[in-house]
N, C-alpha and C. Protein backbone atom coordinates (compact mmCIF):
# COMPACT_ATOMS: atom_id res chain seq x y z
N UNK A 1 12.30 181.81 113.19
CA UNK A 1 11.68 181.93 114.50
C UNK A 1 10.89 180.65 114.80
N UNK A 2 11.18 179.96 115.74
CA UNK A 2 10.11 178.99 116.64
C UNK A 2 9.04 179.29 117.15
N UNK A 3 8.02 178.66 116.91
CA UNK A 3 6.97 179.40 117.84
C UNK A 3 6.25 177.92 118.72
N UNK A 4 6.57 178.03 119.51
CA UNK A 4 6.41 176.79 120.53
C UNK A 4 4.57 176.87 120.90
N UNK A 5 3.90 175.88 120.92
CA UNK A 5 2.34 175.94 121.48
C UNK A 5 2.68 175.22 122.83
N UNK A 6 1.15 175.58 123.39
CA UNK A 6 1.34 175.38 124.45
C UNK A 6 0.09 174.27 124.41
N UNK A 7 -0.24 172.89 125.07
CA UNK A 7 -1.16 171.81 124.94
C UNK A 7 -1.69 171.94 126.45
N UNK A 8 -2.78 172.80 126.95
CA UNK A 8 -3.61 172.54 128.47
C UNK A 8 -4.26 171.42 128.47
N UNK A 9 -4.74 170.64 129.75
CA UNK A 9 -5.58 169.92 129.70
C UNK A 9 -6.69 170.87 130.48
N UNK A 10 -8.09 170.38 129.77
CA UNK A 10 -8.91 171.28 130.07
C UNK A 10 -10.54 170.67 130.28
N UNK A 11 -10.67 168.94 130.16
CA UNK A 11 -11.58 168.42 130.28
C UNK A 11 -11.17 166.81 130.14
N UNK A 12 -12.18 166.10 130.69
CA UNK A 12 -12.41 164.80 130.41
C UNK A 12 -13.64 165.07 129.64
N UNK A 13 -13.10 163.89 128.45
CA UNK A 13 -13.95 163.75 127.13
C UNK A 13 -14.93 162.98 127.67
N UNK A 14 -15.32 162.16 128.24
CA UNK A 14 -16.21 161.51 128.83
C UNK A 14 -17.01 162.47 129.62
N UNK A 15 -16.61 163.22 130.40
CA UNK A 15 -17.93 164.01 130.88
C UNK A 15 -18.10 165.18 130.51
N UNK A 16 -18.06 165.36 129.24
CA UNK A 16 -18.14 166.70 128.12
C UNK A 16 -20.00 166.16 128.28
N UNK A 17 -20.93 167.10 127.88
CA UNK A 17 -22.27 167.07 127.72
C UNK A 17 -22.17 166.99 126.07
N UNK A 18 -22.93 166.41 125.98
CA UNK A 18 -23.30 166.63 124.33
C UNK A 18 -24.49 167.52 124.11
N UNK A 19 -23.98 168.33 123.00
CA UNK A 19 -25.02 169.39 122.64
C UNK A 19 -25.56 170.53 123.79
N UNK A 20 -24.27 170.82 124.49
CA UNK A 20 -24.37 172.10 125.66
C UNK A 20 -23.01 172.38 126.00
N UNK A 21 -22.96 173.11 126.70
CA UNK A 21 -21.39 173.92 126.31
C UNK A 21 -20.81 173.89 127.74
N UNK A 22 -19.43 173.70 128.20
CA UNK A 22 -18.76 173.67 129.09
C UNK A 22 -17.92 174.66 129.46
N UNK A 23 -17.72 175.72 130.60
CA UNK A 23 -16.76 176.73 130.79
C UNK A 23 -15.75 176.18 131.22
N UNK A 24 -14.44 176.63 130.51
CA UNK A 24 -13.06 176.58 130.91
C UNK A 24 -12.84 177.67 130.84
N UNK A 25 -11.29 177.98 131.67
CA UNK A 25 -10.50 179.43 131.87
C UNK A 25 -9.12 178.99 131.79
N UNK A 26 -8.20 179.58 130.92
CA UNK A 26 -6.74 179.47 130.74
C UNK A 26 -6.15 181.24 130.56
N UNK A 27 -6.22 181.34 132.18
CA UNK A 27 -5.48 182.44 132.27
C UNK A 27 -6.75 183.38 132.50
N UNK A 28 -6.28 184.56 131.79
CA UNK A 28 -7.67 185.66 131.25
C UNK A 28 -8.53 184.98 130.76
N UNK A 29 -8.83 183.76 129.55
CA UNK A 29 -9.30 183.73 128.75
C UNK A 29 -10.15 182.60 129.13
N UNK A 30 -11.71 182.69 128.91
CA UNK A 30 -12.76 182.00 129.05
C UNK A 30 -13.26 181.26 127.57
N UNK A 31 -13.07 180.33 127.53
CA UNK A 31 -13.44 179.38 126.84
C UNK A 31 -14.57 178.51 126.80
N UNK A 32 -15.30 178.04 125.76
CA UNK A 32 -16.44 177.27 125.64
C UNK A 32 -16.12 176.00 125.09
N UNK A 33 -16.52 175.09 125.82
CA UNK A 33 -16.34 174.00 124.55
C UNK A 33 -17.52 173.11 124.07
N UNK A 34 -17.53 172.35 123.32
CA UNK A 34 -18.91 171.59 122.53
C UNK A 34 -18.68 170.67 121.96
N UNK A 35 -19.56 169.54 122.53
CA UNK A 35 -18.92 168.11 121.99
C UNK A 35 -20.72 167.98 121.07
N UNK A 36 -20.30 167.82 119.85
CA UNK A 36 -21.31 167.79 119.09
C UNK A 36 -21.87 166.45 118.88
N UNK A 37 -22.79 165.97 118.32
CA UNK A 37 -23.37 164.30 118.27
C UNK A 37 -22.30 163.49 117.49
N UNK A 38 -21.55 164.02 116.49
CA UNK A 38 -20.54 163.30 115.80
C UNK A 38 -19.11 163.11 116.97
N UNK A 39 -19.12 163.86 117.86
CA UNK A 39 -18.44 163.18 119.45
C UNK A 39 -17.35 164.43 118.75
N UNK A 40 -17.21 165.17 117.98
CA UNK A 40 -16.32 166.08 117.59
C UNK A 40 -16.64 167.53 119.05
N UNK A 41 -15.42 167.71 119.31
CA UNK A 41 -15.24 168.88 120.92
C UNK A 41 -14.91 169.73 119.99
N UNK A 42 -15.79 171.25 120.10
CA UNK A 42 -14.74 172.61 119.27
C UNK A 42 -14.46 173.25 120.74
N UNK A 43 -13.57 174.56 120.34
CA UNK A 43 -13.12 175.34 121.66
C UNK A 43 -13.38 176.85 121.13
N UNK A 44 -14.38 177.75 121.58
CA UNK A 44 -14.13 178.93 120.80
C UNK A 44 -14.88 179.78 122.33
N UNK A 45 -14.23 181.52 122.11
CA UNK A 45 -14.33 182.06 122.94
C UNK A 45 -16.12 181.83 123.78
N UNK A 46 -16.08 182.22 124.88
CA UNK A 46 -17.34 182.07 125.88
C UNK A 46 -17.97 183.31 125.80
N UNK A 47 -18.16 184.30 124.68
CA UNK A 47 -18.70 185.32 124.78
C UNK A 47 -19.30 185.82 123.45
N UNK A 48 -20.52 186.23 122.86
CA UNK A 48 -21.12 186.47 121.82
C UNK A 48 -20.83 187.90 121.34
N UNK A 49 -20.32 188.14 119.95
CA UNK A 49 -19.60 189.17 119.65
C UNK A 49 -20.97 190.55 119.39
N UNK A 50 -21.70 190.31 119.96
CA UNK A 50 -22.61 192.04 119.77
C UNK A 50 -22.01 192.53 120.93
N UNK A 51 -22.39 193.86 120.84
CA UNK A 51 -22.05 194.57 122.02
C UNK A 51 -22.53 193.92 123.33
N UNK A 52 -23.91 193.45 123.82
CA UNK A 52 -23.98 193.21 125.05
C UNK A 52 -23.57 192.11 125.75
N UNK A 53 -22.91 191.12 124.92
CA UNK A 53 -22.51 189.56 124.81
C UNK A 53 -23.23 188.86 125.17
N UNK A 54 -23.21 187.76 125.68
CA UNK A 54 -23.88 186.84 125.65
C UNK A 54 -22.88 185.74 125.97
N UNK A 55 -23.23 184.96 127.18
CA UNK A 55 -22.34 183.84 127.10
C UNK A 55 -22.80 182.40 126.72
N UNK A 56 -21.63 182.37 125.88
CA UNK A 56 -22.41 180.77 125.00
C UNK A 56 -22.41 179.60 125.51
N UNK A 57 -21.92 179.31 126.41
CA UNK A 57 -22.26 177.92 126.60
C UNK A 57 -23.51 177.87 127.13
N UNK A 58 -24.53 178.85 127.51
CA UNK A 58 -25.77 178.93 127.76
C UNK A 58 -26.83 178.68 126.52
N UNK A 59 -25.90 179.29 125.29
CA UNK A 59 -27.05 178.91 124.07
C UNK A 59 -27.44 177.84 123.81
N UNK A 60 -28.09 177.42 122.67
CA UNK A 60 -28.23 175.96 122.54
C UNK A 60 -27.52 175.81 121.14
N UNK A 61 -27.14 174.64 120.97
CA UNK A 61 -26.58 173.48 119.95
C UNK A 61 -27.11 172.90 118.68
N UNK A 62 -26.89 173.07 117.79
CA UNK A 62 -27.71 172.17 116.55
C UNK A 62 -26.62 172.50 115.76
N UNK A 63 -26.58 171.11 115.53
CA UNK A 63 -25.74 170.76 114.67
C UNK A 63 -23.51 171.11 114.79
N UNK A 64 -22.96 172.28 113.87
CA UNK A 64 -22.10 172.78 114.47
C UNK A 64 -22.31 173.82 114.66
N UNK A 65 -23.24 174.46 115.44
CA UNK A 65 -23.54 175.67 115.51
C UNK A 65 -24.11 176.01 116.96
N UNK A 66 -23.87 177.30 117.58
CA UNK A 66 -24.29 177.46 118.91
C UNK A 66 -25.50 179.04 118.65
N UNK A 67 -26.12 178.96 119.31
CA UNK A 67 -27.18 179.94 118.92
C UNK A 67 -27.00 181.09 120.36
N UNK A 68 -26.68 182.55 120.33
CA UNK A 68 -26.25 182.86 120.94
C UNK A 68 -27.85 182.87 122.08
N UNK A 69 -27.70 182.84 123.54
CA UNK A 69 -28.37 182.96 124.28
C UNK A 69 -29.18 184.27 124.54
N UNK A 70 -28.32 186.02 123.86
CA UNK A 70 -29.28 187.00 124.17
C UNK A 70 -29.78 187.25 122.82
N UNK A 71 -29.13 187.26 121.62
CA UNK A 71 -29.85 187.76 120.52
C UNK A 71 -30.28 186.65 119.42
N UNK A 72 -29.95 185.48 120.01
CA UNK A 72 -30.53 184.39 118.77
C UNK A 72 -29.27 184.07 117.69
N UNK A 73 -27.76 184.99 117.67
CA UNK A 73 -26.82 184.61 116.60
C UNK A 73 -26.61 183.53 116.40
N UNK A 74 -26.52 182.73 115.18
CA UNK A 74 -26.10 181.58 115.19
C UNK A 74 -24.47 181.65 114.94
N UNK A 75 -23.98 181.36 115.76
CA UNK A 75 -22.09 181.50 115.52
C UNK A 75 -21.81 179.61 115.22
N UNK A 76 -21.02 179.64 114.36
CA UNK A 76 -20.19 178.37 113.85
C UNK A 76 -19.15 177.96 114.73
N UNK A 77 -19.05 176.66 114.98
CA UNK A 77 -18.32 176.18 116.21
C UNK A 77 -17.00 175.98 115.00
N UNK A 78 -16.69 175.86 114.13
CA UNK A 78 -15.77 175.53 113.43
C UNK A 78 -14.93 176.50 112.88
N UNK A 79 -15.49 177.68 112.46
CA UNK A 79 -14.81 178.55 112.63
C UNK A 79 -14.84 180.21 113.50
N UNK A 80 -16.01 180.02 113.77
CA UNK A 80 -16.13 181.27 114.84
C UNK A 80 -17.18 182.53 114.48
N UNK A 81 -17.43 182.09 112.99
CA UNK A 81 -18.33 183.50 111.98
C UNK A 81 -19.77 183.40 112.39
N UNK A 82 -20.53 185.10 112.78
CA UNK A 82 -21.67 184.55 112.92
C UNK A 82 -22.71 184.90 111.99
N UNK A 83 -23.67 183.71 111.51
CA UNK A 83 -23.81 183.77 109.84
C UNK A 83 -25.04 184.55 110.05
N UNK A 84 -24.93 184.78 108.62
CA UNK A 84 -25.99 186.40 107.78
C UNK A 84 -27.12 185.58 108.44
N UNK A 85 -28.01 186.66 108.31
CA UNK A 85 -27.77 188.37 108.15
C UNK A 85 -27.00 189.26 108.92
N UNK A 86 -27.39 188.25 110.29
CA UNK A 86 -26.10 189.25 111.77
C UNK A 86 -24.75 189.10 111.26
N UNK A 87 -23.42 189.77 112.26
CA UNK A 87 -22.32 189.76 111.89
C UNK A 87 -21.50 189.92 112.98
N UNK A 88 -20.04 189.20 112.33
CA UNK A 88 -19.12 189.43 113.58
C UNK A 88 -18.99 187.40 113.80
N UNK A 89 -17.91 187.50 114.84
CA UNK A 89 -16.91 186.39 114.56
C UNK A 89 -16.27 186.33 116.26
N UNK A 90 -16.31 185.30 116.89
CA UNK A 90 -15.62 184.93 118.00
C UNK A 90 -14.14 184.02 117.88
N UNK A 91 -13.53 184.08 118.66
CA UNK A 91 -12.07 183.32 118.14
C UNK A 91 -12.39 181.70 118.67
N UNK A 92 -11.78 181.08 117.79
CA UNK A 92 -11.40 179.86 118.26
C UNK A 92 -10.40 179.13 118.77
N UNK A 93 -10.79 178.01 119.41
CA UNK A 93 -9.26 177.31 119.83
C UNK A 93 -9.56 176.07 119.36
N UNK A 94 -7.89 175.50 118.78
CA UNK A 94 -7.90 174.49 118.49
C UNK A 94 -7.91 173.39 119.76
N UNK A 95 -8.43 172.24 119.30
CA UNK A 95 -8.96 171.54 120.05
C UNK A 95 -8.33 170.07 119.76
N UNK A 96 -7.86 169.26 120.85
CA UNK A 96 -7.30 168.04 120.52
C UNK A 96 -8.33 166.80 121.79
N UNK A 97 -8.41 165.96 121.20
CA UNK A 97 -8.80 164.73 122.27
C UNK A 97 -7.87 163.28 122.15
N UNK A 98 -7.37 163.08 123.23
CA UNK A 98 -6.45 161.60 123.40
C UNK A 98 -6.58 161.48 124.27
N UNK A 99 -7.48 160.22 123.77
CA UNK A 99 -7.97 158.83 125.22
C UNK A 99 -9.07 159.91 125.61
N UNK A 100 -8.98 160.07 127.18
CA UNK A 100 -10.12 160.33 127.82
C UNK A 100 -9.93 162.14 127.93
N UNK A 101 -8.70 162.38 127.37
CA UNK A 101 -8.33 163.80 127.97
C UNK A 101 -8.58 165.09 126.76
N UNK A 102 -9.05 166.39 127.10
CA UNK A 102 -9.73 167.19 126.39
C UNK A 102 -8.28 168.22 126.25
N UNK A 103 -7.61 168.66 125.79
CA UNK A 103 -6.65 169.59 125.60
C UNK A 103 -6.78 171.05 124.45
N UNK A 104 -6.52 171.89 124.86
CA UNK A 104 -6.47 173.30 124.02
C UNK A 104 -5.23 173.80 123.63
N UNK A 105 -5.17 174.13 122.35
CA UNK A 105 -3.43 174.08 122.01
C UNK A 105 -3.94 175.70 121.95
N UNK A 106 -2.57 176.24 122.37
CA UNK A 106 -2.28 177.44 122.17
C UNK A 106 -1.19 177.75 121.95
């Protein structure tokens, strides 16, 4: 079986904010992205996994980590887990940058 991805463009890398989060939408799906001080962009869902969510690109940034905006979670931009003591995990997207252009493989 083939399984073909699909490459969106979804930002200019140049006007990504550093250390604050950007909304994209591909399709249904709302996306966050985060260009961290090492100039590294992650892509992981726009919504904080407790029940009442929380949308992240509102939280704040340190380091690779986004701190959720209603309950304080710290969720990992790298892989999506949000670390002890809280719990629970948002999905990620892989993330590509060439030249000036921000792309989301799916």
């Amino acid at each position: 079986m083939i399984v073909t991805k699909t490459r969106t463009l979804v930002a200019d890398y140049s006007k990504l904010p550093v250390r604050a989060g950007y909304a994209v939408k591909i399709d249904d799906k709302e996306i966050a992205l985060f260009k961290v001080t090492n100039g590294k962009v992650y892509g992981i869902e726009n919504r904080s996994p407790h029940p009442k969510g929380g949308v992240l690109t509102e939280g704040l940034v340190s380091g690779e980590y986004v701190f959720c905006p209603v309950y304080d979670w710290k969720i990992s931009l790298s892989d999506g887990k949000v670390q002890a003591p809280d719990e629970g995990q948002v999905k990620t997207y892989q993330v590509e940058v060439e030249g000036d252009n921000v792309y989301i493989i799916s």
